[in-house]
N, C-alpha and C. Protein backbone atom coordinates (compact mmCIF):
# COMPACT_ATOMS: atom_id res chain seq x y z
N UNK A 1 0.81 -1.20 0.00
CA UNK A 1 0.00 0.00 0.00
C UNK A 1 0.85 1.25 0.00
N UNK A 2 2.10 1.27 0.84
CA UNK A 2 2.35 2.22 0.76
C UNK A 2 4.28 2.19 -0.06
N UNK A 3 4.01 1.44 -1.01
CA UNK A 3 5.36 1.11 -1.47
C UNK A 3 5.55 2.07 -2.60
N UNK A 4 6.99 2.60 -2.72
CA UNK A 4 6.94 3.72 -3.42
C UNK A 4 7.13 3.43 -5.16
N UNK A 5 7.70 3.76 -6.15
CA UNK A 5 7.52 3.77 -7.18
C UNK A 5 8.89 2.97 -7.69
N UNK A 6 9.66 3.50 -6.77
CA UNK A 6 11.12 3.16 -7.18
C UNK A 6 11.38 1.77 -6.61
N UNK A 7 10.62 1.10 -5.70
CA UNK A 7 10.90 -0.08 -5.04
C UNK A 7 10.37 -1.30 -5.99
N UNK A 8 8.94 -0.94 -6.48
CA UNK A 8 8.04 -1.77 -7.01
C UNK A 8 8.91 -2.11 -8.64
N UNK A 9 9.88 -0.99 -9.24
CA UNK A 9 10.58 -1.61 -10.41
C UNK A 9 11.29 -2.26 -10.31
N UNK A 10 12.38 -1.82 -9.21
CA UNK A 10 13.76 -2.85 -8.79
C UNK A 10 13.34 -4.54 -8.29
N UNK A 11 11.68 -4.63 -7.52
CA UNK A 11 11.12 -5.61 -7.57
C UNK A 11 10.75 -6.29 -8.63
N UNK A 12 10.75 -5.94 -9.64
CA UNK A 12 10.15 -6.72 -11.12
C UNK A 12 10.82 -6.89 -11.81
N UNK A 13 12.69 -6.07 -12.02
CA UNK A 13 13.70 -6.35 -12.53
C UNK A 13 14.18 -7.40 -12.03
N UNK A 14 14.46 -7.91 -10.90
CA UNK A 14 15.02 -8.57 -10.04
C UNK A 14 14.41 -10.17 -9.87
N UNK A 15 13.11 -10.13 -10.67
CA UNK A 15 12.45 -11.37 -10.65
C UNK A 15 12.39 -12.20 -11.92
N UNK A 16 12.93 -11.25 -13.39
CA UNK A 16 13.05 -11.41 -14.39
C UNK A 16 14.60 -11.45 -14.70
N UNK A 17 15.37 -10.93 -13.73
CA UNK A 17 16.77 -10.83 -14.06
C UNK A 17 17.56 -12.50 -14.77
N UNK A 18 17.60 -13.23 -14.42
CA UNK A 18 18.20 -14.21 -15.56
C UNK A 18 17.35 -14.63 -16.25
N UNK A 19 16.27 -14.68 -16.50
CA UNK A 19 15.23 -14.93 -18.09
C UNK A 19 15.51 -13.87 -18.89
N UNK A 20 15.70 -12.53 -18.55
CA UNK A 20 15.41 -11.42 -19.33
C UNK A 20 17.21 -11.23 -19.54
N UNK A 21 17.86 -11.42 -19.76
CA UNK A 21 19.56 -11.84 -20.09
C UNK A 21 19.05 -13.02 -21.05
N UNK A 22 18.84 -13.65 -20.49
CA UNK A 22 18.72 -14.63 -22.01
C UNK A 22 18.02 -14.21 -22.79
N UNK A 23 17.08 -13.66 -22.94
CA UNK A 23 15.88 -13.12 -23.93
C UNK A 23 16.88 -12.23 -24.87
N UNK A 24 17.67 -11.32 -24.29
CA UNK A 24 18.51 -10.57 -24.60
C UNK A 24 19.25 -10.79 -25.62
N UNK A 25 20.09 -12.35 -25.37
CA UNK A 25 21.09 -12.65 -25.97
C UNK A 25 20.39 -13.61 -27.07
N UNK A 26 19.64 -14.02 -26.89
CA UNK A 26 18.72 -14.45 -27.67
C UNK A 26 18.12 -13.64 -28.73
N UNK A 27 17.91 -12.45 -28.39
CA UNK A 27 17.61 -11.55 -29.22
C UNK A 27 18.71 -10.62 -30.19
N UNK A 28 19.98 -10.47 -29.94
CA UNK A 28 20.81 -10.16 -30.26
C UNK A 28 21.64 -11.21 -31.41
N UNK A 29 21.78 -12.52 -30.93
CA UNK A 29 21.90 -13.59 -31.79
C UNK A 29 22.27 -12.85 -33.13
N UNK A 30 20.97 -13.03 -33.54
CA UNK A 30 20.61 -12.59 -34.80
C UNK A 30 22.12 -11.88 -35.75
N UNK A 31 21.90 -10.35 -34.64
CA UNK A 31 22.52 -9.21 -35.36
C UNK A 31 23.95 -9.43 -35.49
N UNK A 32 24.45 -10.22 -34.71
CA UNK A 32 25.73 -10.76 -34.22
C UNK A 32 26.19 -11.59 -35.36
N UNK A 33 25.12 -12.47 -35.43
CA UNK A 33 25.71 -13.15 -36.67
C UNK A 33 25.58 -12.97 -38.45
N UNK A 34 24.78 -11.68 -38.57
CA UNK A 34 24.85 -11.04 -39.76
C UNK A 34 26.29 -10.27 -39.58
N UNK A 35 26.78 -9.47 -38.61
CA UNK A 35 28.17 -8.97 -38.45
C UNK A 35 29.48 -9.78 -38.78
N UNK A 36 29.11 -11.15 -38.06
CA UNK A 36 30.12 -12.25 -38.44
C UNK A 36 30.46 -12.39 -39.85
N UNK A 37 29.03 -12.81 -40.27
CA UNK A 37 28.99 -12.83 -41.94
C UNK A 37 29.38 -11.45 -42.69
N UNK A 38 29.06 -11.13 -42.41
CA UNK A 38 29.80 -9.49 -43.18
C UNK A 38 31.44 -9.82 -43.06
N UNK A 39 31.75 -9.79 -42.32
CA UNK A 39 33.11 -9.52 -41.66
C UNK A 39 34.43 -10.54 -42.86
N UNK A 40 33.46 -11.74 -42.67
CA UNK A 40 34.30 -12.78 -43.18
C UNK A 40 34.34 -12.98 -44.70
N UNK A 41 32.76 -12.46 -45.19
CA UNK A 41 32.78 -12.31 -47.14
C UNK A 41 32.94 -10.73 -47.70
N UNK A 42 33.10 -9.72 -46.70
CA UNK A 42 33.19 -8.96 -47.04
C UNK A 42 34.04 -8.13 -47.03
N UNK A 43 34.59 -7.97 -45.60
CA UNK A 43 35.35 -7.04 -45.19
C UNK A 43 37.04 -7.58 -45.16
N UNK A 44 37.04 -9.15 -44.92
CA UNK A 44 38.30 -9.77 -45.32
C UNK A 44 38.97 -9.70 -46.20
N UNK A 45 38.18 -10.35 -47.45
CA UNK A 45 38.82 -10.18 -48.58
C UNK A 45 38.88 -8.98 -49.34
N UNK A 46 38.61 -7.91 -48.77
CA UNK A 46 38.37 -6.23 -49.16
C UNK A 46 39.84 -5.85 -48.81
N UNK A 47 40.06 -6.30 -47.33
CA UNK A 47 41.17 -6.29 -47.14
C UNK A 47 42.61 -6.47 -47.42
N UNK A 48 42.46 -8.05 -47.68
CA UNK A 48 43.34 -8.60 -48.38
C UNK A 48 44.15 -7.95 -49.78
N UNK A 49 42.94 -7.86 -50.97
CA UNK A 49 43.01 -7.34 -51.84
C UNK A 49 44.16 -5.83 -51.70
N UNK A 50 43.68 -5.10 -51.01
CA UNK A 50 43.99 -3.53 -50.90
C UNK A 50 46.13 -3.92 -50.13
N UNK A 51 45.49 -5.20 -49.32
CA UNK A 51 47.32 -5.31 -48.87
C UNK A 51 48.06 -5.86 -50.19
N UNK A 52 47.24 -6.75 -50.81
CA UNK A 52 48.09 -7.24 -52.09
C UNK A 52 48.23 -6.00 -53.65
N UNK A 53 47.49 -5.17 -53.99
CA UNK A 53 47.76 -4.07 -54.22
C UNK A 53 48.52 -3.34 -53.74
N UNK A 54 48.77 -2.73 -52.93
CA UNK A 54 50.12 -1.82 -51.98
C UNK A 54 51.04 -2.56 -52.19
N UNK A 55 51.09 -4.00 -52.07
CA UNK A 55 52.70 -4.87 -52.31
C UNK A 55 53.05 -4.69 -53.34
N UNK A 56 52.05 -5.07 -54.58
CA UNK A 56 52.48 -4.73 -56.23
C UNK A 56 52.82 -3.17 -56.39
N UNK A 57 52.63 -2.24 -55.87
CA UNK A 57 53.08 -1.07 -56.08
C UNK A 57 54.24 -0.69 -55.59
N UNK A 58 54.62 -0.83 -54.08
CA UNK A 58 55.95 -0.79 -53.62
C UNK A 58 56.96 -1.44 -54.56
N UNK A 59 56.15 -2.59 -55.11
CA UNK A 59 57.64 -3.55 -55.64
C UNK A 59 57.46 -3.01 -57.31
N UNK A 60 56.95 -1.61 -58.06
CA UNK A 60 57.39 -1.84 -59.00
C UNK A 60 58.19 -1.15 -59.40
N UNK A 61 59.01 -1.45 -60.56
CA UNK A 61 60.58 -0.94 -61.27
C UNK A 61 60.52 -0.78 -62.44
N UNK A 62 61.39 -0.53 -62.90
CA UNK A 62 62.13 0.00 -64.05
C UNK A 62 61.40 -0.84 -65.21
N UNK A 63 60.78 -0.86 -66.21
CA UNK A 63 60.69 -1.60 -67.07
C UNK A 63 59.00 -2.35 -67.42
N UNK A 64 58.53 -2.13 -65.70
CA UNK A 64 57.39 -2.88 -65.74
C UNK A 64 56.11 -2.19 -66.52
N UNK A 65 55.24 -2.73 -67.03
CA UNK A 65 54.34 -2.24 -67.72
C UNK A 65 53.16 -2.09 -66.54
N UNK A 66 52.26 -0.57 -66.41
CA UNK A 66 51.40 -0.27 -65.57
C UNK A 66 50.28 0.61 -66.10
N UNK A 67 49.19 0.38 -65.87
CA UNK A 67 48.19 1.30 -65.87
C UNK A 67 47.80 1.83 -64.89
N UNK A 68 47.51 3.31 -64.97
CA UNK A 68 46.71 4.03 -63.79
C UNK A 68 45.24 3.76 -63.71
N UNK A 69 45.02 4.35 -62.69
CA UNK A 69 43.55 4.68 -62.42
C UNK A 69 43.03 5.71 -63.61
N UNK A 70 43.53 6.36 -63.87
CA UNK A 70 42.67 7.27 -65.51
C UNK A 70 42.72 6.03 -66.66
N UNK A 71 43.49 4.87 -66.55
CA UNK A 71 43.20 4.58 -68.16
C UNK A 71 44.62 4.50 -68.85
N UNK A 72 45.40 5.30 -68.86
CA UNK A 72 46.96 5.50 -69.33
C UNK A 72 47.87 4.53 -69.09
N UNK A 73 48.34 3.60 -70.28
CA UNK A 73 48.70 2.43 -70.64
C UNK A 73 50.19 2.88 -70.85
N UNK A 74 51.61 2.77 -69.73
CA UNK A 74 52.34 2.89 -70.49
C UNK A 74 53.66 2.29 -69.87
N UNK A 75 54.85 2.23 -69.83
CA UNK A 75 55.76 1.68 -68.87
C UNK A 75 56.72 2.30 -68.30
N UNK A 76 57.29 2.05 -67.21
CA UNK A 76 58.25 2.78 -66.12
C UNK A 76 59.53 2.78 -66.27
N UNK A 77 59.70 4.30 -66.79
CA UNK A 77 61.60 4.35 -66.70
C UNK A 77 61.76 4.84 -65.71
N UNK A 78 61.47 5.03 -64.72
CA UNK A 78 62.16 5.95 -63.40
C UNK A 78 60.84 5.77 -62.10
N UNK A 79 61.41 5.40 -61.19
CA UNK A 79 60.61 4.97 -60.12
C UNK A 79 61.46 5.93 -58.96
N UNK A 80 60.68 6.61 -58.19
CA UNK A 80 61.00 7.43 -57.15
C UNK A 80 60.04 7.23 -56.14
N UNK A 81 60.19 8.18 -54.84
CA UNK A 81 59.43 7.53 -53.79
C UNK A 81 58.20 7.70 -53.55
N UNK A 82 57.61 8.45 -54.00
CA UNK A 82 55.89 8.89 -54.55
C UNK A 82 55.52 9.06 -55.47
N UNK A 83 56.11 8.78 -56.88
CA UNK A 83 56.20 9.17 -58.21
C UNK A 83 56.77 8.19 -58.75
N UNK A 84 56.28 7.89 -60.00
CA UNK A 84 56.71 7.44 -60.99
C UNK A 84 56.58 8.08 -62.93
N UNK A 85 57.83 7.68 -63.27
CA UNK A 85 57.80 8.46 -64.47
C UNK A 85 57.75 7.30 -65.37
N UNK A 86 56.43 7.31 -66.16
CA UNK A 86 55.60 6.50 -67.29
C UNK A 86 55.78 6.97 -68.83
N UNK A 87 56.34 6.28 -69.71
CA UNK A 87 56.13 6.64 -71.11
C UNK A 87 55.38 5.79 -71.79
N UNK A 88 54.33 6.70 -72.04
CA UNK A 88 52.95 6.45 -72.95
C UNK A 88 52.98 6.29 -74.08
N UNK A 89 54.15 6.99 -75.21
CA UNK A 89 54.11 6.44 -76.31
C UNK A 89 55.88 7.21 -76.93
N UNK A 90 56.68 6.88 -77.78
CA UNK A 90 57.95 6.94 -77.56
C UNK A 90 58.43 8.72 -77.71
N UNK A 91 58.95 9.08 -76.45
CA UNK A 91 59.81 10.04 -76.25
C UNK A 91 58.54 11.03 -75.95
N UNK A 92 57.59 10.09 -75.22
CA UNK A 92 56.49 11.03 -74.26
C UNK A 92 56.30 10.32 -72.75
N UNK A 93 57.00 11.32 -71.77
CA UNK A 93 57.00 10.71 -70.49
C UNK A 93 55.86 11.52 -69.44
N UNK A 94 55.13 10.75 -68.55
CA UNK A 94 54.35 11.79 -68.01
C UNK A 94 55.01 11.03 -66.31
N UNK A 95 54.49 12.01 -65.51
CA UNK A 95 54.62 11.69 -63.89
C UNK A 95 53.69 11.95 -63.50
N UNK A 96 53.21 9.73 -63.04
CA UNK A 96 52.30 9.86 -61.97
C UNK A 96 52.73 9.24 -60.60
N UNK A 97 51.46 9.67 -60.11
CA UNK A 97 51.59 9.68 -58.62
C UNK A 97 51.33 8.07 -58.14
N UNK A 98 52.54 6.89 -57.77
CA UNK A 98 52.53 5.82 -57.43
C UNK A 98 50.71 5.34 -56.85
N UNK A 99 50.23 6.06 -55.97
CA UNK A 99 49.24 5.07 -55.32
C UNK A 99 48.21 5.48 -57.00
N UNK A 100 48.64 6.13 -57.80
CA UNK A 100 47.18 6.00 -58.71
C UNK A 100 47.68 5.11 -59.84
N UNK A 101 48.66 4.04 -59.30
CA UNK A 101 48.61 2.67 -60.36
C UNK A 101 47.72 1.96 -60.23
N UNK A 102 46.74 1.37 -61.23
CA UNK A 102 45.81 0.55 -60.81
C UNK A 102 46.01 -1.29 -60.97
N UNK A 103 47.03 -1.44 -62.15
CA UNK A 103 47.72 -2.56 -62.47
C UNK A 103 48.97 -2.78 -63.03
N UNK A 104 49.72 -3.72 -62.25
CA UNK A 104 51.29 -3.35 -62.69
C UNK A 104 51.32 -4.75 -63.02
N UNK A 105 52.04 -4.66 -64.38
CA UNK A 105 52.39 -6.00 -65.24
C UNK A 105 53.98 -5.92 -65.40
N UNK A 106 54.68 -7.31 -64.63
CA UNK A 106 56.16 -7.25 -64.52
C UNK A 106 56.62 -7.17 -65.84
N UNK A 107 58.02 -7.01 -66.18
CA UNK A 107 58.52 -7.06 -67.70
C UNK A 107 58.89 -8.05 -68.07
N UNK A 108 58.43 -9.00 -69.13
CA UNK A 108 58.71 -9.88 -69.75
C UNK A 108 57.95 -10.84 -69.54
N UNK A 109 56.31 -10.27 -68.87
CA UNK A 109 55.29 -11.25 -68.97
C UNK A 109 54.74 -11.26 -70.19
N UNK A 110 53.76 -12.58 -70.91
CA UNK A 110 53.13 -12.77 -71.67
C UNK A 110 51.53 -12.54 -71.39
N UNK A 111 50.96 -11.87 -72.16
CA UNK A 111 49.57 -11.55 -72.41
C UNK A 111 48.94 -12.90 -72.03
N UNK A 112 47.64 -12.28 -71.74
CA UNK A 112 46.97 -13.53 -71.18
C UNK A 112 46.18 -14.54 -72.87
N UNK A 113 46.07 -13.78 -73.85
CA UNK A 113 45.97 -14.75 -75.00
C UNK A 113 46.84 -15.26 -75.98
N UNK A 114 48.07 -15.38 -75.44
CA UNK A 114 49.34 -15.50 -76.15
C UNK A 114 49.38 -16.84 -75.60
């Protein structure tokens, strides 16, 4: 009768307290394991990719054939430490900026229909 407001909740938390933890985790389940799945088809191999890119760029040299990110098909006489100097077609050299290689083909590979 004369129980106050604040007593009567801590009473009803307290009677539900380990059902309502499981309900919880039970309910969470779910979201947990759409995160998992993300993580492992998505965000892994997103990963991966972007470290194996950065490796092909650090390692390229003198000779190798590369395209940028614009499109520009041409190969590397001079490799410096943020730059690279590309000739596009003979006794035309341009300088781009290493991270905007998009594919680097070593020298003295064969085309893939050869």
């Amino acid at each position: 009768m004369f129980a106050t407001p604040a007593f009567a909740q801590t009473a009803g938390a307290t009677a539900a307290g380990p059902d309502g933890f499981l309900a919880m985790i039970i309910q969470f389940a779910p979201l947990l394991l759409v995160f998992v799945v993300f993580y492992f088809l998505i965000l892994r191999p997103q990963q991966k990719r972007a470290r194996d890119q950065a490796a092909t760029i650090g390692a390229v040299k003198k000779g190798d054939s590369v395209v940028t990110a614009g499109g520009v098909l041409g190969k590397v006489t001079k490799v410096e430490d943020a730059f690279v100097e590309v000739e596009i077609a003979p006794s035309i050299k341009i300088r781009v900026v290493k991270s905007t290689l998009a594919d680097v083909t070593p020298l003295g590979s064969k085309p893939a229909n050869d």
